[in-house]
N, C-alpha and C. Protein backbone atom coordinates (compact mmCIF):
# COMPACT_ATOMS: atom_id res chain seq x y z
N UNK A 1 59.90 92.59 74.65
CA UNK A 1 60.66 92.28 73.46
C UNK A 1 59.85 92.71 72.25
N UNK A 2 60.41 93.37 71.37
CA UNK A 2 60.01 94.05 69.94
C UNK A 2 60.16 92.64 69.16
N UNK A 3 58.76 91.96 68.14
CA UNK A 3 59.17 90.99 67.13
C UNK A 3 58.40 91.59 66.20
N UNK A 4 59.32 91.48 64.87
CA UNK A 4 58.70 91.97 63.69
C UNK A 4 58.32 90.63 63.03
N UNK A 5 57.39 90.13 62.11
CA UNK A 5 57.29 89.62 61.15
C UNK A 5 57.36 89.84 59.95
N UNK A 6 57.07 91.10 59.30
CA UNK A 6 57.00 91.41 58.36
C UNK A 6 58.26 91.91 57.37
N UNK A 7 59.47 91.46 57.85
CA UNK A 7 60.60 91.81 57.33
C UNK A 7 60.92 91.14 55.49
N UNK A 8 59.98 90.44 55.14
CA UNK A 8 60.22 90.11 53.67
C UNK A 8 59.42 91.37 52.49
N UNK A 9 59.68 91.99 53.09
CA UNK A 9 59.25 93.68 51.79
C UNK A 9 60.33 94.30 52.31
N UNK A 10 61.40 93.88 52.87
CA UNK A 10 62.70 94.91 53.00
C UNK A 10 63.97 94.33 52.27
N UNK A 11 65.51 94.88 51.87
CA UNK A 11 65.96 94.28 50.98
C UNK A 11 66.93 93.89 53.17
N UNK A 12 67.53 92.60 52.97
CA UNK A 12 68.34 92.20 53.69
C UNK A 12 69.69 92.49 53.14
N UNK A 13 70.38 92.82 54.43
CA UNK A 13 71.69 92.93 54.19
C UNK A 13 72.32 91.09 54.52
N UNK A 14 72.86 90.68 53.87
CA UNK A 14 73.38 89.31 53.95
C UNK A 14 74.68 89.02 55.11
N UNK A 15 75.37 89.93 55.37
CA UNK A 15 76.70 89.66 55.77
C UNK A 15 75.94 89.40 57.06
N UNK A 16 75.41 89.74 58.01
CA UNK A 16 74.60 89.23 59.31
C UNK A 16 74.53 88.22 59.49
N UNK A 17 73.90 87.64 58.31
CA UNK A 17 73.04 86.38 58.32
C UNK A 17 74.26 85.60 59.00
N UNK A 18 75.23 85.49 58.70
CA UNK A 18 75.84 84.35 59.09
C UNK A 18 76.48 84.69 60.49
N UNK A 19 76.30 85.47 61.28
CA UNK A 19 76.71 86.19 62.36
C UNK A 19 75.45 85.46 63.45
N UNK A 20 74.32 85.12 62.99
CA UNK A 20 73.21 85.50 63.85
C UNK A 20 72.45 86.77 63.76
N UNK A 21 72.45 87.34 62.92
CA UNK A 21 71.48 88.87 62.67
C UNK A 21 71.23 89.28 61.53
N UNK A 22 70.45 89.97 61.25
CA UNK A 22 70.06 90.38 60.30
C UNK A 22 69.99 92.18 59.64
N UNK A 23 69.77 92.87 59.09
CA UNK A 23 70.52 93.61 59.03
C UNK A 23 69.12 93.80 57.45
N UNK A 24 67.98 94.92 57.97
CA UNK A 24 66.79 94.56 57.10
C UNK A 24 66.65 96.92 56.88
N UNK A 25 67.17 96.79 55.49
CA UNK A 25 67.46 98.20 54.84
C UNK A 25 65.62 98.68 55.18
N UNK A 26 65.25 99.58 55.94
CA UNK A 26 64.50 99.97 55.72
C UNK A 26 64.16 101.18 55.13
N UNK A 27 65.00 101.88 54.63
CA UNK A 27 64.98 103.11 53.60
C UNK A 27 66.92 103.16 53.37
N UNK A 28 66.70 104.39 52.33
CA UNK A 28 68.47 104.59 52.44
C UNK A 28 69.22 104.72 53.43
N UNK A 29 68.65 105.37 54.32
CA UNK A 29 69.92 105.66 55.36
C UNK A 29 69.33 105.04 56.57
N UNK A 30 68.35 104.18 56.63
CA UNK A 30 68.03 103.78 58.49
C UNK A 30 68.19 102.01 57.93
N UNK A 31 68.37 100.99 58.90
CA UNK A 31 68.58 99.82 58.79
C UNK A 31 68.41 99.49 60.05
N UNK A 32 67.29 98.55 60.13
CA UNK A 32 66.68 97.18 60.99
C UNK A 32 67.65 96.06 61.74
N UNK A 33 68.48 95.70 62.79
CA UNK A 33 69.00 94.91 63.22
C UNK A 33 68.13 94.35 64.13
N UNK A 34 68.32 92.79 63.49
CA UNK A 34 67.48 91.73 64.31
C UNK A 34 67.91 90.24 64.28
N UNK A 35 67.57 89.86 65.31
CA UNK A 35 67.60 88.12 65.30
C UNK A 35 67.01 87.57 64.70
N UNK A 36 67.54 86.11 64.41
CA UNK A 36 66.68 85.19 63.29
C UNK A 36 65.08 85.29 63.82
N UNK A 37 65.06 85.48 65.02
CA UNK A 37 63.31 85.22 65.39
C UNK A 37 62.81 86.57 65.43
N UNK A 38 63.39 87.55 65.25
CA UNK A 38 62.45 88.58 64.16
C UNK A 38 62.78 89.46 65.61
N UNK A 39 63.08 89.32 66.75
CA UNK A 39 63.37 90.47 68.00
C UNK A 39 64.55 91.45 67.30
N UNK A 40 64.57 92.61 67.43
CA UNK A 40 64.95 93.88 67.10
C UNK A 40 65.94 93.97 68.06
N UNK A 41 67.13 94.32 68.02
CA UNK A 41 68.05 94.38 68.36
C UNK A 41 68.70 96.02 68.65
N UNK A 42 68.70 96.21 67.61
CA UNK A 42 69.27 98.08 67.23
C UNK A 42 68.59 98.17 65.79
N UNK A 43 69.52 99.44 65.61
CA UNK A 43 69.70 100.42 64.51
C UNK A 43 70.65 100.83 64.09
N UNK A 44 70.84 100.98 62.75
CA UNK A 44 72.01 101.52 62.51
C UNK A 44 71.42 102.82 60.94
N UNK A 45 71.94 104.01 61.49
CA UNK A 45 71.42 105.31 60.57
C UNK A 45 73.21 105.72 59.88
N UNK A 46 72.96 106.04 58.88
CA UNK A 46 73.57 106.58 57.36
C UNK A 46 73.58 107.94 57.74
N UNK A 47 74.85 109.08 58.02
CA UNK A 47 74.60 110.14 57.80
C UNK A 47 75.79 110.90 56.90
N UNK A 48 75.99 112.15 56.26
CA UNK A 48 76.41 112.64 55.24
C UNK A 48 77.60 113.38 56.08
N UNK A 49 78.61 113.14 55.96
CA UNK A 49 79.56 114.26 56.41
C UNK A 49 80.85 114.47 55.53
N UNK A 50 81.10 115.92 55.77
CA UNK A 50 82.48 116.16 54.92
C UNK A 50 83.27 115.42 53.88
N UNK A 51 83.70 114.36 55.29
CA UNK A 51 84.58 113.12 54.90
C UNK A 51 83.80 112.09 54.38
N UNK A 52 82.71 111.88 54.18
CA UNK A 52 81.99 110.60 53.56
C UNK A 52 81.06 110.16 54.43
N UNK A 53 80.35 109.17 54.10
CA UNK A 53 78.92 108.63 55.06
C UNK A 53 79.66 107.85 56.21
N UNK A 54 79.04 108.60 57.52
CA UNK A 54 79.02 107.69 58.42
C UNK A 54 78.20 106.74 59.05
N UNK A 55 78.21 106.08 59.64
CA UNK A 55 77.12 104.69 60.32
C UNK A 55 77.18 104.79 61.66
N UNK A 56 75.89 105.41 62.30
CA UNK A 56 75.88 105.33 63.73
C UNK A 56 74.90 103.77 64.46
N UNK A 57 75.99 102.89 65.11
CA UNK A 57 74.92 102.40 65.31
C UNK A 57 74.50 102.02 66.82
N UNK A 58 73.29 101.83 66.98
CA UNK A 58 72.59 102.04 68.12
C UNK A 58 71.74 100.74 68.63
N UNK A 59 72.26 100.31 69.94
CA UNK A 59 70.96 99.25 70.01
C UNK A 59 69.67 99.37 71.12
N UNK A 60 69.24 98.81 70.96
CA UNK A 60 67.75 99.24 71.76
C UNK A 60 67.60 98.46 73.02
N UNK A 61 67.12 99.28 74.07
CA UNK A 61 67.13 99.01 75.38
C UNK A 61 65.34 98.70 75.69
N UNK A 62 65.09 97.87 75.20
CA UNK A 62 63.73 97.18 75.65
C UNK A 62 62.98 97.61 76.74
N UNK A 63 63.62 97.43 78.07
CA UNK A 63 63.34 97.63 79.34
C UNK A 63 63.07 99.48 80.10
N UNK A 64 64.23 99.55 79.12
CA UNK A 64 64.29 101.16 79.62
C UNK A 64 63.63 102.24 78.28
N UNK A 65 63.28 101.54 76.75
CA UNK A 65 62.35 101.89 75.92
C UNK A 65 63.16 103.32 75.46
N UNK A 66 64.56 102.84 75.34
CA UNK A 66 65.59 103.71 74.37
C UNK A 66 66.89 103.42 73.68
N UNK A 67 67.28 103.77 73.20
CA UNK A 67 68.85 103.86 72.84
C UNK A 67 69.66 103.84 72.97
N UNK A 68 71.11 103.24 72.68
CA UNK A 68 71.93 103.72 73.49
C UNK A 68 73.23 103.94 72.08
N UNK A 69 73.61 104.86 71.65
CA UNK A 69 74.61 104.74 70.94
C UNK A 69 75.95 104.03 71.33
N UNK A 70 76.04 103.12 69.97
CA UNK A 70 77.14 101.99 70.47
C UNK A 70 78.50 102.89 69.75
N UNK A 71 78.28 103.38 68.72
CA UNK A 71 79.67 104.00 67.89
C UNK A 71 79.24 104.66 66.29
N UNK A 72 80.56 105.29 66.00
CA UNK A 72 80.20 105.70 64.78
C UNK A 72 80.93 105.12 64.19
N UNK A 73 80.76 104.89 63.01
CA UNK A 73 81.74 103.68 61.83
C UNK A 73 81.77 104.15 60.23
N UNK A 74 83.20 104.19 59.82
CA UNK A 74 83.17 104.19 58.49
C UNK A 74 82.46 103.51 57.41
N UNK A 75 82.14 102.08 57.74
CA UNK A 75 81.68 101.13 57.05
C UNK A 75 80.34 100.55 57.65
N UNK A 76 79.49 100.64 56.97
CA UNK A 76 78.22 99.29 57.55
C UNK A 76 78.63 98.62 57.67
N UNK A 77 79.54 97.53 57.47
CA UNK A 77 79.71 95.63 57.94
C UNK A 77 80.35 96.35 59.13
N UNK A 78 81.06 97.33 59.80
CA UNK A 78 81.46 97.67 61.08
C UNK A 78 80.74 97.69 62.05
N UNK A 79 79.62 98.76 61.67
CA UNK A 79 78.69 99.04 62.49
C UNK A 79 77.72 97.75 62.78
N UNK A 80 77.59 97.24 61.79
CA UNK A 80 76.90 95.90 62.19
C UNK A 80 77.56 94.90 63.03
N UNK A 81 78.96 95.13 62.81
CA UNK A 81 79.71 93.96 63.75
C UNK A 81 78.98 94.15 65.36
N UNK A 82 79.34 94.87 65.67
CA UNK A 82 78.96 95.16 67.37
C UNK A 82 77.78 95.07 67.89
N UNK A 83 76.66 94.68 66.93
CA UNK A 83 75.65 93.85 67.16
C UNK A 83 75.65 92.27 67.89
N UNK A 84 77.30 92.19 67.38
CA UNK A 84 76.61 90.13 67.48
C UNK A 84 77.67 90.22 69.17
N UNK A 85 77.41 91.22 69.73
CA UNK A 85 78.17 91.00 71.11
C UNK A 85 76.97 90.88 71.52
């Protein structure tokens, strides 16, 4: 299990919080998904297309020490939803 502590020098995304997750901006386009006890969950990356920014987001496979893309999403509060499964 991945635990961060150091997540108070990042700006939080709020809408999580009340989900159970957290949702910790670590630059413009990459963002931190995690549990209240600081375990890392996924990712979710910002990319530029035609039609407007999309949100890929991805959660992390601990065991097997990769990725797995969950979807692409118009909106961040989307892409974050499919975290709290």
């Amino acid at each position: 299990m991945t635990t961060l502590d150091f997540v108070g020098t990042h700006r939080i995304h709020s809408a999580g919080l009340s989900s159970g997750i957290a949702m910790i901006q670590l630059h413009d386009d990459l963002w931190r998904v995690t549990r209240p006890g600081g375990e890392v969950v996924g990712y979710v990356e910002r990319s530029a297309t035609p039609s407007g920014h999309r949100y890929r987001a991805k959660r992390m496979l601990q065991r097997q020490r990769r990725f797995l893309p969950i979807g692409d999403f118009w909106e961040l509060d989307d892409a974050m939803d499919c975290f709290r499964f």
